[in-house]
Protein backbone atom coordinates (compact mmCIF):
# COMPACT_ATOMS: atom_id res chain seq x y z
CA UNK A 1 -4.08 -4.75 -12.43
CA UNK A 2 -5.26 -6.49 -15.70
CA UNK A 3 -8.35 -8.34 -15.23
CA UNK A 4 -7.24 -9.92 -18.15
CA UNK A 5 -3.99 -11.37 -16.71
CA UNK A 6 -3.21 -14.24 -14.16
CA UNK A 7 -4.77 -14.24 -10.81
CA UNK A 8 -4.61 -11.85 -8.25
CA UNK A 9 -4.31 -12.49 -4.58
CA UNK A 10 -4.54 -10.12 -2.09
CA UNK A 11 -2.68 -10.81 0.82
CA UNK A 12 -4.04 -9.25 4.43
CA UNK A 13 -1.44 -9.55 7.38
CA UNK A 14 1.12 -7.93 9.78
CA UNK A 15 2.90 -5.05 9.27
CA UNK A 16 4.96 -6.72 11.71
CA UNK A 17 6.34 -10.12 11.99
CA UNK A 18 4.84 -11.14 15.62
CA UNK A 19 6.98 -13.04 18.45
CA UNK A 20 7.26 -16.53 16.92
CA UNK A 21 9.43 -16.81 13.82
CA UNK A 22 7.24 -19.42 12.05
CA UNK A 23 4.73 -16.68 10.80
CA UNK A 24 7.67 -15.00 8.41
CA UNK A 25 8.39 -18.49 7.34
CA UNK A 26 5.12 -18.95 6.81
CA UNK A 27 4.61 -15.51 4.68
CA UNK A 28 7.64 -16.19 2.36
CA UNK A 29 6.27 -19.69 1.96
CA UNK A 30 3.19 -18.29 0.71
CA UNK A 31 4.85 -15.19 -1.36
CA UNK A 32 7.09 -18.48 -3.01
CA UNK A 33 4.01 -20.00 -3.77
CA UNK A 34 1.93 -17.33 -5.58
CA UNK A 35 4.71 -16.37 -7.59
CA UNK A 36 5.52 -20.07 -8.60
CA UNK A 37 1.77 -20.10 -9.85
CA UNK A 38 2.24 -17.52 -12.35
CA UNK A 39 -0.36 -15.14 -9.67
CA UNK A 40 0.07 -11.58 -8.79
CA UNK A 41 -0.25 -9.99 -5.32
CA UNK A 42 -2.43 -7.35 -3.86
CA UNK A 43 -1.47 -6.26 -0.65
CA UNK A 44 -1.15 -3.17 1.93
CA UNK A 45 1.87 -1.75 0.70
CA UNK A 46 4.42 -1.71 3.23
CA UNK A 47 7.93 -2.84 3.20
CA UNK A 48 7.92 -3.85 7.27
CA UNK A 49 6.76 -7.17 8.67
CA UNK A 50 5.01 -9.81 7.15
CA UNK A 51 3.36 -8.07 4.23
CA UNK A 52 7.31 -7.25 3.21
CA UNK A 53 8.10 -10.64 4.19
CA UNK A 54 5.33 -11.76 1.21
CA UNK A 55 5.88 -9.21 -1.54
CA UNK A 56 9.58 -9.68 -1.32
CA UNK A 57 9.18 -13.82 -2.09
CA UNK A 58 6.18 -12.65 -4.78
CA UNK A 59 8.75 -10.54 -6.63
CA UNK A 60 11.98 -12.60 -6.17
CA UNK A 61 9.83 -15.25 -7.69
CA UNK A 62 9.39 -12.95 -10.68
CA UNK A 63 5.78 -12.54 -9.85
CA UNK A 64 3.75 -8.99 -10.20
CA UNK A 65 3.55 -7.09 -6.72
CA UNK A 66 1.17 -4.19 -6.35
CA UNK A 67 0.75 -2.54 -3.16
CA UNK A 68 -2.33 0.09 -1.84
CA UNK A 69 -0.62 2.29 1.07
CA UNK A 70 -2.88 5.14 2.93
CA UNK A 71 -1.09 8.27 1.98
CA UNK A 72 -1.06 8.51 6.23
CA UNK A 73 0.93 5.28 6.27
CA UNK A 74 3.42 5.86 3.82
CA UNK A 75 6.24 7.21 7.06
CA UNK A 76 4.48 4.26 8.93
CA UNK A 77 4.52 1.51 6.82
CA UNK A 78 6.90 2.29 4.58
CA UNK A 79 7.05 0.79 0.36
CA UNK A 80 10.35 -1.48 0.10
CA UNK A 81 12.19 0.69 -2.30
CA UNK A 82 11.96 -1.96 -5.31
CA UNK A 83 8.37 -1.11 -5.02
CA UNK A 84 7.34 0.52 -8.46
CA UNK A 85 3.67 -0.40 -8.36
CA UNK A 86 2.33 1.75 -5.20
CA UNK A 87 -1.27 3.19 -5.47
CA UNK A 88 -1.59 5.54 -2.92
CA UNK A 89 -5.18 6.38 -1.29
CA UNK A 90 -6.61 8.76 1.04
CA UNK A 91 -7.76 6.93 3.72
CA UNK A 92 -8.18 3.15 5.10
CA UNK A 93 -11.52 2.49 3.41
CA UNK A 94 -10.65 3.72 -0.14
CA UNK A 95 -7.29 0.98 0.84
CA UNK A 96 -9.91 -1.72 1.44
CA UNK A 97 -12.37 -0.77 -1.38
CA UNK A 98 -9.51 -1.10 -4.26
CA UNK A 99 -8.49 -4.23 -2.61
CA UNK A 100 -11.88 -5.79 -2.88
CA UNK A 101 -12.54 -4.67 -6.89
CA UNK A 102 -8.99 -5.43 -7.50
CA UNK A 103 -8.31 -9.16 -6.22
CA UNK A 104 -9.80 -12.26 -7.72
CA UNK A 105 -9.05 -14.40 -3.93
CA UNK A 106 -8.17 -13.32 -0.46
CA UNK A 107 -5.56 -14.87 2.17
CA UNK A 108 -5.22 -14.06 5.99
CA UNK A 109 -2.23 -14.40 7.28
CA UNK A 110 -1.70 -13.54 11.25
CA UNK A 111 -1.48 -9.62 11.73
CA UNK A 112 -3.05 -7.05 14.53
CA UNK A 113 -6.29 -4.97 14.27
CA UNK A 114 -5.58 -4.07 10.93
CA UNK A 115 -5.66 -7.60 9.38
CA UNK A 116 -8.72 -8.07 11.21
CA UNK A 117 -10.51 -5.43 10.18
CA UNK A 118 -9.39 -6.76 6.48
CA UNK A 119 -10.49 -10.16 7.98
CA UNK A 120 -14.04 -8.68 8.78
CA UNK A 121 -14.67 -6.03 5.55
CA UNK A 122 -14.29 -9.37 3.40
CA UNK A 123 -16.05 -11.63 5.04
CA UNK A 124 -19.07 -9.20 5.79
CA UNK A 125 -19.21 -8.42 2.49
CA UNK A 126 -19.02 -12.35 0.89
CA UNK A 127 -21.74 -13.02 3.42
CA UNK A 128 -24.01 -10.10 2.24
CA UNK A 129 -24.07 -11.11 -1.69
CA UNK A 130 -21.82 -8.18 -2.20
CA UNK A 131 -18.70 -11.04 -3.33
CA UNK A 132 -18.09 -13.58 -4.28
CA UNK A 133 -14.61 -14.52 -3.99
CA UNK A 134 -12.31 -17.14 -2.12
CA UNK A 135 -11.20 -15.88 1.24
CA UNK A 136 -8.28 -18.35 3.43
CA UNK A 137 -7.12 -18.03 6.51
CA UNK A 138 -3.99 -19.64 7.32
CA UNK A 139 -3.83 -20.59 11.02
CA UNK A 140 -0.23 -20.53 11.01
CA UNK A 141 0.29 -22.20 14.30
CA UNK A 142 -2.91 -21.98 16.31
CA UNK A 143 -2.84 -18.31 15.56
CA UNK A 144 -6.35 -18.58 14.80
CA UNK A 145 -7.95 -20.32 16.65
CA UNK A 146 -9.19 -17.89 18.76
CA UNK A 147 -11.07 -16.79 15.60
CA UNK A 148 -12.85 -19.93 14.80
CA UNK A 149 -14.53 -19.69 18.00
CA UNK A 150 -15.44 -15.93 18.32
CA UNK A 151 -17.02 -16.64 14.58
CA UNK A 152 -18.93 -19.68 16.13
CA UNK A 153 -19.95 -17.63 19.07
CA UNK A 154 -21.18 -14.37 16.81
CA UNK A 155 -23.68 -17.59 15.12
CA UNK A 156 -24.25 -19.72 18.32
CA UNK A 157 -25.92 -15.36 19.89
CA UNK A 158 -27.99 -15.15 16.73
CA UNK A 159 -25.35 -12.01 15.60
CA UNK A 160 -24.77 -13.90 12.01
CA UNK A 161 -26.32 -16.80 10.23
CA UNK A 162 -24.24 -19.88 10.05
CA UNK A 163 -23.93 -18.97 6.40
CA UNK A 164 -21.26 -17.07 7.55
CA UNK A 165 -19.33 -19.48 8.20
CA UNK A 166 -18.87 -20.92 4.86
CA UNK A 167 -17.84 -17.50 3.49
CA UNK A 168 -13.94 -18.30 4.70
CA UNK A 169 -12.07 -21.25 4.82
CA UNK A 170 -9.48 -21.76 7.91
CA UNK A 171 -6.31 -24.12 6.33
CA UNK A 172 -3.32 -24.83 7.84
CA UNK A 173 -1.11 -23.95 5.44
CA UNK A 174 -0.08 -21.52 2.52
CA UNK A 175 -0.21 -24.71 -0.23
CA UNK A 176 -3.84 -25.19 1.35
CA UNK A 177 -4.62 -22.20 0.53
CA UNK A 178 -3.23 -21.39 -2.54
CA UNK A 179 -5.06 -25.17 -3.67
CA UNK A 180 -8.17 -24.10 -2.84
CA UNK A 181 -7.96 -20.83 -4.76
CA UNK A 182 -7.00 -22.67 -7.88
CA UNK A 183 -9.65 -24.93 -7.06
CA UNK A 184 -12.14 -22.35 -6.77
CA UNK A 185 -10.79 -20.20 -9.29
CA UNK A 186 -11.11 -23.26 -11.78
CA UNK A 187 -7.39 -23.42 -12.48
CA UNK A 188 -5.19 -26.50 -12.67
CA UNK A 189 -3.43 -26.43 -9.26
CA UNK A 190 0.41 -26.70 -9.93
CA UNK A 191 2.89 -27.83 -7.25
């Protein structure tokens, strides 16, 4: 992706769409939203669950869709078909390494171990100096909670600074998030 071009938001969530049908509303909401913002997506690559649930809204809103796929996952997780812009890796971390040079602003949208381990990389490496980007979480009906207070626990042991905590941001929704990027980012926010 073109540094030089609009935003890029990498999107981290399910490759499935979880038990309560708000969190697909949710991730179309939010794929409507960055394309209507003129900002590309970043995201894992697969057609299934809620990451397909995103990139499909990105691209039906005209927007630029890339996806990163482990060359493991690609029976797994397979691209949506309309998918032109695949980069295909080797393993997980060369996945998570691309995504990290590539975005300019991270959302978290609910998703299993994967999207945690997304959830984790970033924030680890925002609270080390290593970046220095905006990273939301959208707690899409409670969904994390559970989250917020393993975060507070990990700085209530002594396992992370409360620094940490200022890494992320936890909203409620996808125009929360999206706002905050363009606030961060320095753009005008548009509706």
């Amino acid at each position: 992706m073109d540094k030089n071009s609009n935003p890029v938001i990498c999107v981290f969530c399910g490759s499935s769409s979880g038990s309560d049908p708000q969190y697909a509303a949710v991730a179309r909401t939010l794929g409507r939203l960055i394309a209507g913002r003129g900002f590309s997506m970043l995201y894992g690559g697969g057609g299934l669950g809620l990451m397909g649930e995103t990139a499909r809204a990105v691209r039906e809103g005209g927007a630029h869709v890339v996806g990163i796929l482990p060359d493991f996952l690609r029976r797994v997780e397979q691209p949506p078909e309309w998918e032109k812009d695949l980069i295909v890796t080797p393993d997980l971390q060369d996945r998570k390494t691309r995504m990290l040079t590539m975005a300019d602003a991270f959302v978290v949208l609910p998703g299993g171990a994967g999207t945690m381990d997304e959830f984790f990389e970033v924030v680890t490496s925002a609270s080390l100096g290593v970046l220095a980007k905006p990273i939301l979480v959208v707690n899409t009906g409670g969904y994390f909670a559970t989250l917020k207070r393993l975060m507070d626990h990990i700085v209530r042991e002594g396992f992370a600074r409360p620094e940490i905590l200022g890494v992320y941001r936890v909203v409620d929704t996808p125009k929360e998030a999206m706002d905050a990027i363009a606030d961060e980012l320095g753009l005008l926010t548009r509706k």
